[in-house]
Protein backbone atom coordinates (compact mmCIF):
# COMPACT_ATOMS: atom_id res chain seq x y z
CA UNK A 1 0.00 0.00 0.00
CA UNK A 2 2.80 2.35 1.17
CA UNK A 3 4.69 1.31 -2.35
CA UNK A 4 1.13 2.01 -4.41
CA UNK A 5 0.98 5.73 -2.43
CA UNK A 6 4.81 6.52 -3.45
CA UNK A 7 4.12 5.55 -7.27
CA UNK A 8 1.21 7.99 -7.30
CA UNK A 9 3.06 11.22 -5.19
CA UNK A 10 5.87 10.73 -7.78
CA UNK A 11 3.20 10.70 -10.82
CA UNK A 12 1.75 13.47 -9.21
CA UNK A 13 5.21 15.43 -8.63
CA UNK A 14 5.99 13.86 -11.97
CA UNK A 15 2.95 16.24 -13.66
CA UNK A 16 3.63 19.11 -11.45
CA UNK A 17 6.84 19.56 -12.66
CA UNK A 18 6.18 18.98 -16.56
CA UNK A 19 3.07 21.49 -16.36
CA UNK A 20 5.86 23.71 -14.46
CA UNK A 21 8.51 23.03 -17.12
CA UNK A 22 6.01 23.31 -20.12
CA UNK A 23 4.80 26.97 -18.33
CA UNK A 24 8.29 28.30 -18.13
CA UNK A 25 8.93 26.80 -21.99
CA UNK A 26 5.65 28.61 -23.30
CA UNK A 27 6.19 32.09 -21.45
CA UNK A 28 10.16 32.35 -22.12
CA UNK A 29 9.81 31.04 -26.06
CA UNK A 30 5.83 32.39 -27.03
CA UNK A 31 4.55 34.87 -24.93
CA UNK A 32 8.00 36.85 -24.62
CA UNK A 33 8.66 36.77 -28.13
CA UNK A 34 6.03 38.66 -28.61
CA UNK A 35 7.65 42.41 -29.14
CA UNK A 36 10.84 40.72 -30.39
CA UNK A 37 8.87 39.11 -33.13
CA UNK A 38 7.37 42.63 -33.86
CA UNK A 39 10.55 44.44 -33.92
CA UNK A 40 9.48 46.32 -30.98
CA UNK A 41 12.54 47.34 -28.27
CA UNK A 42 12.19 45.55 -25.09
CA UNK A 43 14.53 45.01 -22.17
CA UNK A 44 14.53 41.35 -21.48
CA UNK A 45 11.72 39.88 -19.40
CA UNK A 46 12.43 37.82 -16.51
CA UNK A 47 10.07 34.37 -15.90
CA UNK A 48 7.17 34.67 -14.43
CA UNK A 49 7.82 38.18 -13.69
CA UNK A 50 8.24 39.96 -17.05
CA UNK A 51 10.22 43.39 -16.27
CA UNK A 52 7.29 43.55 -13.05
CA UNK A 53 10.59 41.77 -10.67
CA UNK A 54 11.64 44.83 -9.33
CA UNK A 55 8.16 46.08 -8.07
CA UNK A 56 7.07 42.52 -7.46
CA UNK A 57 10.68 42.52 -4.74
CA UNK A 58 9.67 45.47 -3.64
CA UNK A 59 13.36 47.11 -5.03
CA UNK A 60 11.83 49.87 -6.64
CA UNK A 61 8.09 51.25 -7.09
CA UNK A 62 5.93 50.69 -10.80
CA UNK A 63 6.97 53.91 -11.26
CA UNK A 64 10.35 53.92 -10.24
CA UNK A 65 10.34 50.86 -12.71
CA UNK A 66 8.77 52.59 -15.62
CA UNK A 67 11.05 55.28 -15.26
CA UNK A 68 14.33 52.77 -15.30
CA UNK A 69 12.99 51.24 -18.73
CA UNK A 70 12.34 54.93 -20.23
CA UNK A 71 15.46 56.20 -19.66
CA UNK A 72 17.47 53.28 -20.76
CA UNK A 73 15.43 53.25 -23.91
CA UNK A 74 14.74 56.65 -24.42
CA UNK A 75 16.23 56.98 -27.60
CA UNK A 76 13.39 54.29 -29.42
CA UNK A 77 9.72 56.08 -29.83
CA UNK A 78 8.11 53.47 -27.74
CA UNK A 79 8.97 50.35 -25.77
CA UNK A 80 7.23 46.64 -25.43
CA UNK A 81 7.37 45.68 -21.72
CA UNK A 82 5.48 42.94 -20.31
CA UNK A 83 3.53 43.01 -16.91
CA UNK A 84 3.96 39.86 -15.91
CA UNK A 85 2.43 37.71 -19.18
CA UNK A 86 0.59 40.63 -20.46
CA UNK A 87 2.19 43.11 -23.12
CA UNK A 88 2.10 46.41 -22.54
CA UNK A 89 3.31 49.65 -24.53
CA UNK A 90 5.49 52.27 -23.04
CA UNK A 91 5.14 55.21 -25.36
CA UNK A 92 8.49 57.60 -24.80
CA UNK A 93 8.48 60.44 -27.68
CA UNK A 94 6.68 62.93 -27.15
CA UNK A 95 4.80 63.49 -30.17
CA UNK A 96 3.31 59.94 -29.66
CA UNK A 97 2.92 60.87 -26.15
CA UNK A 98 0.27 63.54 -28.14
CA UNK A 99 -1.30 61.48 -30.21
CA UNK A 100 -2.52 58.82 -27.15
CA UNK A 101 -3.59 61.26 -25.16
CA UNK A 102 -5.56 64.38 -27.27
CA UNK A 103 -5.00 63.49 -31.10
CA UNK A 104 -6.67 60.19 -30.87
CA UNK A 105 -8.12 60.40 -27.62
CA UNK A 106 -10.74 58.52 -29.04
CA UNK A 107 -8.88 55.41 -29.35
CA UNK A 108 -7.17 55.48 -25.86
CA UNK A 109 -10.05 57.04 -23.84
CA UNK A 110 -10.03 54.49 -20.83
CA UNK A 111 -7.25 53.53 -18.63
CA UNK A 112 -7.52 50.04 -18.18
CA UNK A 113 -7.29 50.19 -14.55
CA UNK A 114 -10.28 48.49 -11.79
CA UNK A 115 -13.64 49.40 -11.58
CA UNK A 116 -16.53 47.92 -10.48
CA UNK A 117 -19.57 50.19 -10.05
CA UNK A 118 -21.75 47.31 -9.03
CA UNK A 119 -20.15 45.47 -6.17
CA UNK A 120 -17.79 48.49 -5.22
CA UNK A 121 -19.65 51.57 -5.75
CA UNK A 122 -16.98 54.00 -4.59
CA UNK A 123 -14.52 53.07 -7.42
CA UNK A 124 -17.16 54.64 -10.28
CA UNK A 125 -15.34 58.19 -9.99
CA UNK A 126 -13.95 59.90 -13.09
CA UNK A 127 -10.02 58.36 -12.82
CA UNK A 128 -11.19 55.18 -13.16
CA UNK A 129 -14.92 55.15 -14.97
CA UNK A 130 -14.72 53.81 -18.74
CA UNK A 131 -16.24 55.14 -22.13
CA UNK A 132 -19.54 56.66 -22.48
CA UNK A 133 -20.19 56.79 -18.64
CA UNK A 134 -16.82 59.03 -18.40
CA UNK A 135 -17.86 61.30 -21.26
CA UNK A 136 -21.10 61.12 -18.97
CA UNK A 137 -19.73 62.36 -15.55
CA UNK A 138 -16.80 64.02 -17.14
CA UNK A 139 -19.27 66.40 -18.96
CA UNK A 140 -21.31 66.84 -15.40
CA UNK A 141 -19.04 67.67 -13.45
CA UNK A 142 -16.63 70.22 -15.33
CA UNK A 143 -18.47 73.22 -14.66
CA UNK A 144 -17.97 72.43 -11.10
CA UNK A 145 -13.95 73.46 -11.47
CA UNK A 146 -14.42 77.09 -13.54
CA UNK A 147 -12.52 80.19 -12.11
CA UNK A 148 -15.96 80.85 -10.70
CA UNK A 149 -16.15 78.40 -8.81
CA UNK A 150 -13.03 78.15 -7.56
CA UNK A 151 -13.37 81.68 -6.45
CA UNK A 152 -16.49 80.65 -4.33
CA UNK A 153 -14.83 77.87 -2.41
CA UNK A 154 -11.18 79.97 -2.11
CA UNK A 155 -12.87 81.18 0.99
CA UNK A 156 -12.81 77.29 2.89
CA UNK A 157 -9.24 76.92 1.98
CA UNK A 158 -8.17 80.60 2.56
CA UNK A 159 -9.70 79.75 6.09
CA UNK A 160 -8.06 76.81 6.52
CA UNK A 161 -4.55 77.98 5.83
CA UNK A 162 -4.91 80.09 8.40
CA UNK A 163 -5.70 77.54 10.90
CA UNK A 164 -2.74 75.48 9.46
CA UNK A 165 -0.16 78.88 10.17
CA UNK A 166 -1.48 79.07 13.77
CA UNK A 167 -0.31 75.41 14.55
CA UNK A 168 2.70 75.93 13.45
CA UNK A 169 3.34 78.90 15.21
CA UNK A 170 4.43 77.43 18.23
CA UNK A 171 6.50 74.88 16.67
CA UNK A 172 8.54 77.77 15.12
CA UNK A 173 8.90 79.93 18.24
CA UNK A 174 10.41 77.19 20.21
CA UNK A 175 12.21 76.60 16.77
CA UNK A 176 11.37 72.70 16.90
CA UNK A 177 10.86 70.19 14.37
CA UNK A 178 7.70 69.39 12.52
CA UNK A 179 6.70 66.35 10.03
CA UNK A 180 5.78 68.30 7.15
CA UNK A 181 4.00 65.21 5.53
CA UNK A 182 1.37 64.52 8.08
CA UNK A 183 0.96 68.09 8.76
CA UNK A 184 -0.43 68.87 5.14
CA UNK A 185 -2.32 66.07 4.81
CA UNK A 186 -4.19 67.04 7.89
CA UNK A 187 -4.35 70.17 5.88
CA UNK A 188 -5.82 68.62 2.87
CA UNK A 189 -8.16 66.53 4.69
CA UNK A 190 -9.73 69.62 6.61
CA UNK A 191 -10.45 71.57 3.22
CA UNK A 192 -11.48 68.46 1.65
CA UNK A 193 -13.82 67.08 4.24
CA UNK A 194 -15.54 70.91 4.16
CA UNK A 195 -15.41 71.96 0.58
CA UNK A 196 -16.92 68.02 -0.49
CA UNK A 197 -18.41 66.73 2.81
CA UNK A 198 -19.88 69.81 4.67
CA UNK A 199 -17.20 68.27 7.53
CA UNK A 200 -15.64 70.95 9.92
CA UNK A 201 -13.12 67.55 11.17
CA UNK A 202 -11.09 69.67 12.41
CA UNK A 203 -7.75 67.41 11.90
CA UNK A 204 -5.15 70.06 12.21
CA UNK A 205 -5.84 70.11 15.82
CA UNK A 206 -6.94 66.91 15.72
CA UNK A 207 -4.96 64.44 14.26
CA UNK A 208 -6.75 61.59 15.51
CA UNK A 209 -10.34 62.70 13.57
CA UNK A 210 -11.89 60.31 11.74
CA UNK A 211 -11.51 61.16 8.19
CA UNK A 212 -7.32 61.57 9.10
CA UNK A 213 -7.53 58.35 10.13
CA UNK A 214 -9.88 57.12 7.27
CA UNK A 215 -7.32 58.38 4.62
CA UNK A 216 -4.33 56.91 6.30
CA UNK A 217 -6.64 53.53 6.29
CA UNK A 218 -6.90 54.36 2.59
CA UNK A 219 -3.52 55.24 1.51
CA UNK A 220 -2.00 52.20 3.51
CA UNK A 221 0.75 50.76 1.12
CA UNK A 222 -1.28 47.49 -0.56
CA UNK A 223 0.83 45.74 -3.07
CA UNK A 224 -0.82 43.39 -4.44
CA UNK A 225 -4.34 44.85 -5.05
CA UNK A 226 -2.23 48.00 -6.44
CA UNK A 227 -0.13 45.52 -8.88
CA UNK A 228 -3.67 43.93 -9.62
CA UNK A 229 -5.77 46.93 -10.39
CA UNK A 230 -2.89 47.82 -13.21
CA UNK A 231 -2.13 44.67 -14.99
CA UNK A 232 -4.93 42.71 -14.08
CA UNK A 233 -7.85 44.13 -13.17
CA UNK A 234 -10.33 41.81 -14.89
CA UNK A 235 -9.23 39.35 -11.74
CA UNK A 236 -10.36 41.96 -9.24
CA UNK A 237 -13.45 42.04 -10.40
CA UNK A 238 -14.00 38.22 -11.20
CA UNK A 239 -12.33 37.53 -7.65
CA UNK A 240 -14.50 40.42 -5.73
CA UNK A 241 -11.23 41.39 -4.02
CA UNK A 242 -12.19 44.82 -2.58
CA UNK A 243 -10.03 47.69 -3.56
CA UNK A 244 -11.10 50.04 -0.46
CA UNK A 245 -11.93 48.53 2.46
CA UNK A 246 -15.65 48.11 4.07
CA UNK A 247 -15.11 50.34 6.94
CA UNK A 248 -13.60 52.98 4.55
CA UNK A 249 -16.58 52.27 2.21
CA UNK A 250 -19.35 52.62 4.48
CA UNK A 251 -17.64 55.65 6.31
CA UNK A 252 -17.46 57.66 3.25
CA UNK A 253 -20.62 56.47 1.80
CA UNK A 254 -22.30 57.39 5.05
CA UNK A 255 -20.66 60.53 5.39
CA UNK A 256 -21.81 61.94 1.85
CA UNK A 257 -25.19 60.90 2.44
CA UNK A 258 -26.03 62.30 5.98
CA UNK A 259 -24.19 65.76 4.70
CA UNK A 260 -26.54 65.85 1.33
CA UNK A 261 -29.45 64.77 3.40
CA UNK A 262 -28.66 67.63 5.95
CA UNK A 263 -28.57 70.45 3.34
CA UNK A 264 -31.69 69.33 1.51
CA UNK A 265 -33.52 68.97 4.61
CA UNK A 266 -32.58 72.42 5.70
CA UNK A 267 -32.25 74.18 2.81
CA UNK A 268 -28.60 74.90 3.09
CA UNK A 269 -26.66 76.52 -0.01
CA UNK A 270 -22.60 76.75 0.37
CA UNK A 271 -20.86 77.71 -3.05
CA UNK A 272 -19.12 74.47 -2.60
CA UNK A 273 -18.37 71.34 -4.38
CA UNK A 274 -20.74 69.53 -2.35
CA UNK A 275 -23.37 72.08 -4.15
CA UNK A 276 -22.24 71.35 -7.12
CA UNK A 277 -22.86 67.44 -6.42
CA UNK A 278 -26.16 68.16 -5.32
CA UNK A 279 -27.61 70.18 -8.37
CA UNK A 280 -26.41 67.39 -10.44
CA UNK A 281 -28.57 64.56 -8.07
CA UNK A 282 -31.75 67.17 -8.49
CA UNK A 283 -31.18 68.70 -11.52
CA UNK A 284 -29.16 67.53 -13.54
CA UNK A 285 -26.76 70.45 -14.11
CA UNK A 286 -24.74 73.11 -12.31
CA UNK A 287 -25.23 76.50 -13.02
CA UNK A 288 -22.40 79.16 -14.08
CA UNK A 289 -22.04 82.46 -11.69
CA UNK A 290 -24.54 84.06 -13.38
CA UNK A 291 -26.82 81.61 -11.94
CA UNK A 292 -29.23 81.52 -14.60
CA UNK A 293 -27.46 79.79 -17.62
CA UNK A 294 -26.24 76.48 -18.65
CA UNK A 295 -22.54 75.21 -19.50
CA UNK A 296 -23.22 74.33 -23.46
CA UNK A 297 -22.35 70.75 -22.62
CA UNK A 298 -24.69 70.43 -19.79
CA UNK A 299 -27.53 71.51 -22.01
CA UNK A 300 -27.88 68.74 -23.81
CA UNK A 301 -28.11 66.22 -21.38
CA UNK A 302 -29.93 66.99 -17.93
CA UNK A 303 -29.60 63.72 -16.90
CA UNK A 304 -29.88 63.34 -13.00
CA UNK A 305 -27.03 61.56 -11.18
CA UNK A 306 -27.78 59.10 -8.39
CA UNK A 307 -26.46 59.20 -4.97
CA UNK A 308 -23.86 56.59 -5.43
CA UNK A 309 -22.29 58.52 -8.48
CA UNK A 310 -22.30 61.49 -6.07
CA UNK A 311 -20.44 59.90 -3.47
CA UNK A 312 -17.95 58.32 -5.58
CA UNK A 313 -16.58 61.93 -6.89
CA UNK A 314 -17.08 63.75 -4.28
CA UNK A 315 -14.65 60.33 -2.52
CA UNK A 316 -12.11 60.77 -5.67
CA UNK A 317 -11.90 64.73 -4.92
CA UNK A 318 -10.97 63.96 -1.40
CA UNK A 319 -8.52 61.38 -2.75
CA UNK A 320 -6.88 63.69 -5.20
CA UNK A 321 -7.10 66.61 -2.64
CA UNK A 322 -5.59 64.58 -0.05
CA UNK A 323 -2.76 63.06 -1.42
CA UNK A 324 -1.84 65.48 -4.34
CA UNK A 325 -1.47 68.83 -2.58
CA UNK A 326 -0.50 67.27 0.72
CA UNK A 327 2.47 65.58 -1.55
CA UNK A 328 3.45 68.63 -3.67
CA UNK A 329 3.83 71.14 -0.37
CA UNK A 330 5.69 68.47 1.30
CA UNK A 331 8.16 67.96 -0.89
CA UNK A 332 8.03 71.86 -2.48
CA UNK A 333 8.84 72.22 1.53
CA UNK A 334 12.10 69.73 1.37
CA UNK A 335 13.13 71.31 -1.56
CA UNK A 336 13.26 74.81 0.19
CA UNK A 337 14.92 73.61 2.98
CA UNK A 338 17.60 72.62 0.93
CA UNK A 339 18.01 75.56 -1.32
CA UNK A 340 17.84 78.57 0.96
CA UNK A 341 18.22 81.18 -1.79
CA UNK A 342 15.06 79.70 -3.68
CA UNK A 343 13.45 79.89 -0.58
CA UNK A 344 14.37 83.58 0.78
CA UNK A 345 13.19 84.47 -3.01
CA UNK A 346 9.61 82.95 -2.77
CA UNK A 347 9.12 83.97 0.41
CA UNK A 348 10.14 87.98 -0.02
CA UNK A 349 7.95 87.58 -3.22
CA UNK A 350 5.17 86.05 -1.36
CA UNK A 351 5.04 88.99 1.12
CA UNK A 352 5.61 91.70 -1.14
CA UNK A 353 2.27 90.44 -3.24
CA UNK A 354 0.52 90.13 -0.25
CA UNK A 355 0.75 93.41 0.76
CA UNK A 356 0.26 94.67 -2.46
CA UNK A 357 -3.20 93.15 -2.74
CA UNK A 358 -3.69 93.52 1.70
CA UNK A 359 -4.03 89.70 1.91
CA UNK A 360 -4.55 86.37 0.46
CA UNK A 361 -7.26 86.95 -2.21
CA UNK A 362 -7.63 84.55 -5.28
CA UNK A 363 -6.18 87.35 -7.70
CA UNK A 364 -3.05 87.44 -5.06
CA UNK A 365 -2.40 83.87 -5.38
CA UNK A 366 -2.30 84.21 -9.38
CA UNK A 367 -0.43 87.28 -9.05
CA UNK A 368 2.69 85.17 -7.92
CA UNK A 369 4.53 84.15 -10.65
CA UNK A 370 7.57 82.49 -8.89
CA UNK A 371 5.85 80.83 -6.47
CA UNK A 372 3.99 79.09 -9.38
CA UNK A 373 7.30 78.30 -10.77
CA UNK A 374 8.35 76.87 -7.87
CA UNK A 375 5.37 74.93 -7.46
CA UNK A 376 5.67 73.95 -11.59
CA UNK A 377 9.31 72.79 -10.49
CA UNK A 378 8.33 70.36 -7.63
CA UNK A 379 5.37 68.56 -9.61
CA UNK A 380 8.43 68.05 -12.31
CA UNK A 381 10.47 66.29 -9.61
CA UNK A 382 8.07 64.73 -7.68
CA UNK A 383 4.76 63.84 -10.25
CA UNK A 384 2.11 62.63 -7.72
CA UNK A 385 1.01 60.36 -10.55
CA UNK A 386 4.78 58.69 -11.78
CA UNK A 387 2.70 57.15 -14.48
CA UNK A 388 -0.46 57.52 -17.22
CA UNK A 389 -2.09 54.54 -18.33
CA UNK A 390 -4.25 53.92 -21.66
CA UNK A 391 -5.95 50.97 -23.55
CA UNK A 392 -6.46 50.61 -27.07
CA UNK A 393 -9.87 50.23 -28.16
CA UNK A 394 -9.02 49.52 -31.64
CA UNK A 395 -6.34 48.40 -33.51
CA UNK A 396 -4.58 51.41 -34.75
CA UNK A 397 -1.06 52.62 -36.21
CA UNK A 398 1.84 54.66 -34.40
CA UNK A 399 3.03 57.45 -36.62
CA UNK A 400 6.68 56.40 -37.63
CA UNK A 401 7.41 53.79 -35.67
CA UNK A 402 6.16 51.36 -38.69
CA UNK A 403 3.94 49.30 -35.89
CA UNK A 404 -0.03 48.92 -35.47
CA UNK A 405 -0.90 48.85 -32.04
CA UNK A 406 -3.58 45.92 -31.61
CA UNK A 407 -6.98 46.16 -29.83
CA UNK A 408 -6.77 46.15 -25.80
CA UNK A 409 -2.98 46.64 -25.44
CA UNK A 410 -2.11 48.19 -22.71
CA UNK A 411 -0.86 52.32 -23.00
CA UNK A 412 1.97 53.05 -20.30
CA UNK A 413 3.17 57.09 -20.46
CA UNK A 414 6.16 57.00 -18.00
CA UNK A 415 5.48 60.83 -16.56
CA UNK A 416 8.63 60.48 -14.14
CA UNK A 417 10.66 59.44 -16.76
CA UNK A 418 9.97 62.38 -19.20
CA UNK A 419 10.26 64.70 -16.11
CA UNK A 420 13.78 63.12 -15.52
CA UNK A 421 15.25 63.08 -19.04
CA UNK A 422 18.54 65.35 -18.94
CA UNK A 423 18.07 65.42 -22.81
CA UNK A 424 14.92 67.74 -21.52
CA UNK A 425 15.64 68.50 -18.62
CA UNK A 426 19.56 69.33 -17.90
CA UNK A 427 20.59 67.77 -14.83
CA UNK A 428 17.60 66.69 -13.46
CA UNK A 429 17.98 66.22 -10.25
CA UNK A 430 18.44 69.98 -9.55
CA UNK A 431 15.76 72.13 -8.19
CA UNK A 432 15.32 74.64 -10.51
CA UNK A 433 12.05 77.00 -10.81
CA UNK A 434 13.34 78.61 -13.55
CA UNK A 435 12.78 75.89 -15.96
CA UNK A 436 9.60 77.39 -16.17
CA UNK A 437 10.40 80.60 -17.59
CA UNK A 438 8.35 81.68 -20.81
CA UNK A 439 11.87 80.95 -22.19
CA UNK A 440 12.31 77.72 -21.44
CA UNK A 441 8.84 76.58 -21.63
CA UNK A 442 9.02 77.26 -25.58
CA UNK A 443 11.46 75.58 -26.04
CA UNK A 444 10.33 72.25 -24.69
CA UNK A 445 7.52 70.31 -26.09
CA UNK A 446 4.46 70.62 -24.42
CA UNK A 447 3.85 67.09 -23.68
CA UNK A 448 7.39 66.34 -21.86
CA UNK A 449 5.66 67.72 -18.59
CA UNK A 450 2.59 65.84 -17.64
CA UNK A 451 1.73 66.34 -13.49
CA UNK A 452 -1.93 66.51 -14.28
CA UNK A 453 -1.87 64.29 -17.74
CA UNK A 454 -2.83 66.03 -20.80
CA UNK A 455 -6.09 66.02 -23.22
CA UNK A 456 -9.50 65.45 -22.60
CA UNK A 457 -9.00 63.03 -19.93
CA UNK A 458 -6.52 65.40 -17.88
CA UNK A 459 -6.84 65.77 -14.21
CA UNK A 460 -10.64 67.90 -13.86
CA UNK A 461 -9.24 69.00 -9.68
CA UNK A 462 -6.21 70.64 -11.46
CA UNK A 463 -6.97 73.99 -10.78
CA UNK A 464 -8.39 73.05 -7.31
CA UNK A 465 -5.16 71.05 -6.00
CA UNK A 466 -2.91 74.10 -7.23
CA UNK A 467 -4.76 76.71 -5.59
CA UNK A 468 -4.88 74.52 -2.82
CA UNK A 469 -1.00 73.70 -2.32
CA UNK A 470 -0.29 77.26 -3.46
CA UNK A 471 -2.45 78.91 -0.16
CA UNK A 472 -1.01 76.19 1.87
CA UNK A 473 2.37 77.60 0.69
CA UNK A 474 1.50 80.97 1.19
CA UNK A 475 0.33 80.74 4.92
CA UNK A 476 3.71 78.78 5.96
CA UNK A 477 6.29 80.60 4.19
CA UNK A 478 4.94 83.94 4.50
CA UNK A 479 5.74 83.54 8.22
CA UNK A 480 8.13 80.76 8.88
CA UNK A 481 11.83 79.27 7.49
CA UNK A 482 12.06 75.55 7.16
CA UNK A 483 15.49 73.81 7.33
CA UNK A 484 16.68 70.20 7.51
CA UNK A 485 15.72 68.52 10.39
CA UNK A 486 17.67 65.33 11.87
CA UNK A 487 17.54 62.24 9.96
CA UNK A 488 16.03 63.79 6.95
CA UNK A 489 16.83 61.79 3.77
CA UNK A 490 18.72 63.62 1.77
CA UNK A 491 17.69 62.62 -1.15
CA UNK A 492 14.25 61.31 -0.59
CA UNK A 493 13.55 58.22 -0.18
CA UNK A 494 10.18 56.92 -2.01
CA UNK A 495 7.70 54.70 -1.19
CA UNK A 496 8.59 51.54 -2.88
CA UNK A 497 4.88 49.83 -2.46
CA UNK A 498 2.44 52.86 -2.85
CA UNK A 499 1.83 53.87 -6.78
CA UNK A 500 1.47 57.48 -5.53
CA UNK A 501 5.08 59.56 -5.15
CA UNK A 502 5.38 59.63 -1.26
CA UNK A 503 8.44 59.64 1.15
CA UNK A 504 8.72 56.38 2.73
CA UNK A 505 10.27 58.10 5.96
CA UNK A 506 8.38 61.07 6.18
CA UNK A 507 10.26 64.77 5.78
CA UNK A 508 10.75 66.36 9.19
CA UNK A 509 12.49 69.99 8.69
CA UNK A 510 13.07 72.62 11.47
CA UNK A 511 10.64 75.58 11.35
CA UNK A 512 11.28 78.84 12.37
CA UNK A 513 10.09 82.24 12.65
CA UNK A 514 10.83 84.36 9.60
């Protein structure tokens, strides 16, 4: 008997290995031929891996990756990778770089990433939403971010600056040190949880309120689902592997409800984006500042959107709100600290404005022009978003490159990479604002610098997130110096598991009175 069980354990083994075997065989000799075979550059692809072993180790992040593979193959117009079995494009000129994203938009309109409406109703927001319902939402909700409105909810985040300027002031007396990082992103989180949420959390003085610790719950790093959601997010769905958590879910969901319900009930109007949200769920449109007409795209369709569709943008604004401008004052902040020149500049041009216009005023902030330099110079270093992703919705050819790029490929645009290219970019790793002269923007192409993406599917919270970090900006240096604190990485370290361009160790620098 023992004899009969040992013959079938080595059959079995026996199997194991030649399906094993056969595996390796048909990925190494088929499936990574296939840009080879197309005469499509490629670095070589490692079994089972692809070129996904570095994020899959945890050695560098998919964007850290993405930018490796640009810049060793920057020199061909795009670049076959494969993610894990799956082939994917990485398109590296520029002019191609145009045609994905606004020439034939059409084509490349969805990102491929995870979204499942039905069983996770909180990932139907605008970053992730495919095709017509997009177009749908996108058209909805754009009149929501015009200078007018921006100008009505300047007010929440004027306000909160303020509050952020008198926590700090006691660090900076006692000249102490502060981590920048968690600091803004209780800043984010307080405008976001008022301007989209009706919230007053409070979290600056707080930092143990519940939507803080929501969006930490949110932003914790998550591998796997985040290496999913990119290359295979037809198994996230299939599977039902959630991509936010329940209790995140159900707080957020909860929280958008009871502050719609509230403002209906009582017949509360705040020029907010909250509003906004709710004149799309009752009428089907926002109105302009005048109040009394229609956006031309709005007009044609007065379409009502539900609650759910509601609470899934108004969760993606917080999302982009929280870790965008939180991100882009942090390390705009490190950057400072280092350069003490660029930061005496800023700061005497900051105050010089602000008295000019007696205070922080919407025109003020615009009137800037270095500070949005500077601000134009850390989103080139340190892209929130390291990467853009596409799909191909019909077979279609790349201009010069003598290759037709098939139906559902993949579309990677390596934004980190292009922001690092010294061939663009001398010496990249230098903070220098004044890459964004006039100048020097002429003489780049437009599509080499791409924090909030480019065409019709750009980021719509663009103008939002740069008001936002530039107030935040305003209130701190305006008052304060920041230096080096101890143990600051010097340079950064990133965040090897989060897709999002964070510091793995935080940035603490030493604040000061000014």
């Amino acid at each position: 008997m023992a004899l009969y069980s040992s013959y079938f354990l080595l059959e079995f083994l026996g199997i194991i290995i030649a399906i094993a075997i056969s595996a390796y065989v048909y990925m190494k000799y088929v499936i990574f031929n296939y840009w080879s075979s197309r005469n499509v550059t490629s670095p070589k692809p490692i079994v089972p891996f692809g070129n996904m072993k570095p994020v899959v180790t945890g050695k560098r992040s998919i964007g850290e990756m993405f930018h490796d593979i640009y810049l060793e193959f920057k020199k061909s117009p795009i670049i076959g990778v494969y993610m894990f079995h799956r082939p994917s494009l990485v398109v590296a000129d520029p002019e191609l770089v145009r045609f994905v994203l606004t020439k034939e938009f059409a084509h490349f309109h969805d990102r491929g990433v995870y979204c499942d409406e039905k069983s996770e109703p909180l990932s139907g927001h605008l970053f992730s939403l495919p095709g017509a319902k997009w177009k749908f939402l996108r058209n909805k909700f754009t009149p929501t971010f015009t200078s007018s409105k921006m100008k009505q909810m300047f007010f929440t985040v004027k306000e909160t600056s303020e509050r952020l300027a008198a926590v700090v002031e006691k660090t900076a007396q006692n000249s102490e040190v502060i981590e920048i990082k968690d600091l803004m992103a209780r800043f984010s989180t307080d405008v976001i949880a008022s301007v989209a949420f009706a919230i007053n959390c409070n979290s600056l003085e707080n930092p143990t309120a519940e939507f803080l610790v929501m969006g930490r719950k949110f932003f914790e790093p998550k591998l796997f689902t985040a290496v999913l959601s990119f290359t295979f997010p037809y198994l996230l769905q299939v599977l039902k592997i959630p991509t936010i958590d329940h209790d995140t879910t159900k707080f957020f969901t909860r929280a958008f409800k009871e502050a719609v319900d509230y403002r209906i009930a009582n017949n509360v109007v705040r020029k907010d984006f909250l509003d906004s949200v709710i004149q799309l769920m009752n009428k089907g449109f926002v109105k302009n500042k005048d109040e009394d007409k229609l956006s031309s795209e709005t007009e044609i369709d007065n379409r009502k959107i539900t609650m759910d569709e509601g609470a899934a943008q108004a969760f993606v604004f917080w999302i982009g709100g929280f870790d965008t401008s939180s991100s882009t004052v942090t390390h705009c902040l490190y950057e400072l600290a280092l350069n003490q020149d660029l930061q005496d500049k800023v700061a005497k041009e900051i105050i010089s404005v602000l008295e000019e216009y007696g205070g922080v005023t919407y025109e003020s902030v615009n009137a800037m022009s270095y500070l949005a330099k500077v601000v134009s110079e850390t989103l080139r270093k340190y892209p929130v978003v390291p990467i853009l992703t596409r799909e191909c919705d019909e077979d279609i050819e790349m201009p010069g490159t003598g290759y037709r790029v098939t139906k559902g490929t993949p579309i990677v645009i390596p934004v980190l990479g292009l922001h690092s290219n010294p061939d663009i970019y001398p010496d990249p790793e230098k903070f220098d604002p004044e890459r964004f002269n006039e100048e020097n923007i002429a003489k780049r192409h437009q599509y080499t610098y791409l924090p909030f993406g480019e065409g019709p599917r750009n980021c719509i919270g663009m103008r939002f997130g740069l008001v936002q970090s530039k107030v935040g900006l305003i209130s701190l240096l305006s008052k304060y110096r920041f230096t080096p604190g101890p143990n600051l990485d010097v340079p950064l370290i990133m965040d090897k598991v989060n897709f999002v361009q964070v510091a793995a160790n935080g940035v603490t620098l030493r604040v000061q009175m000014r």
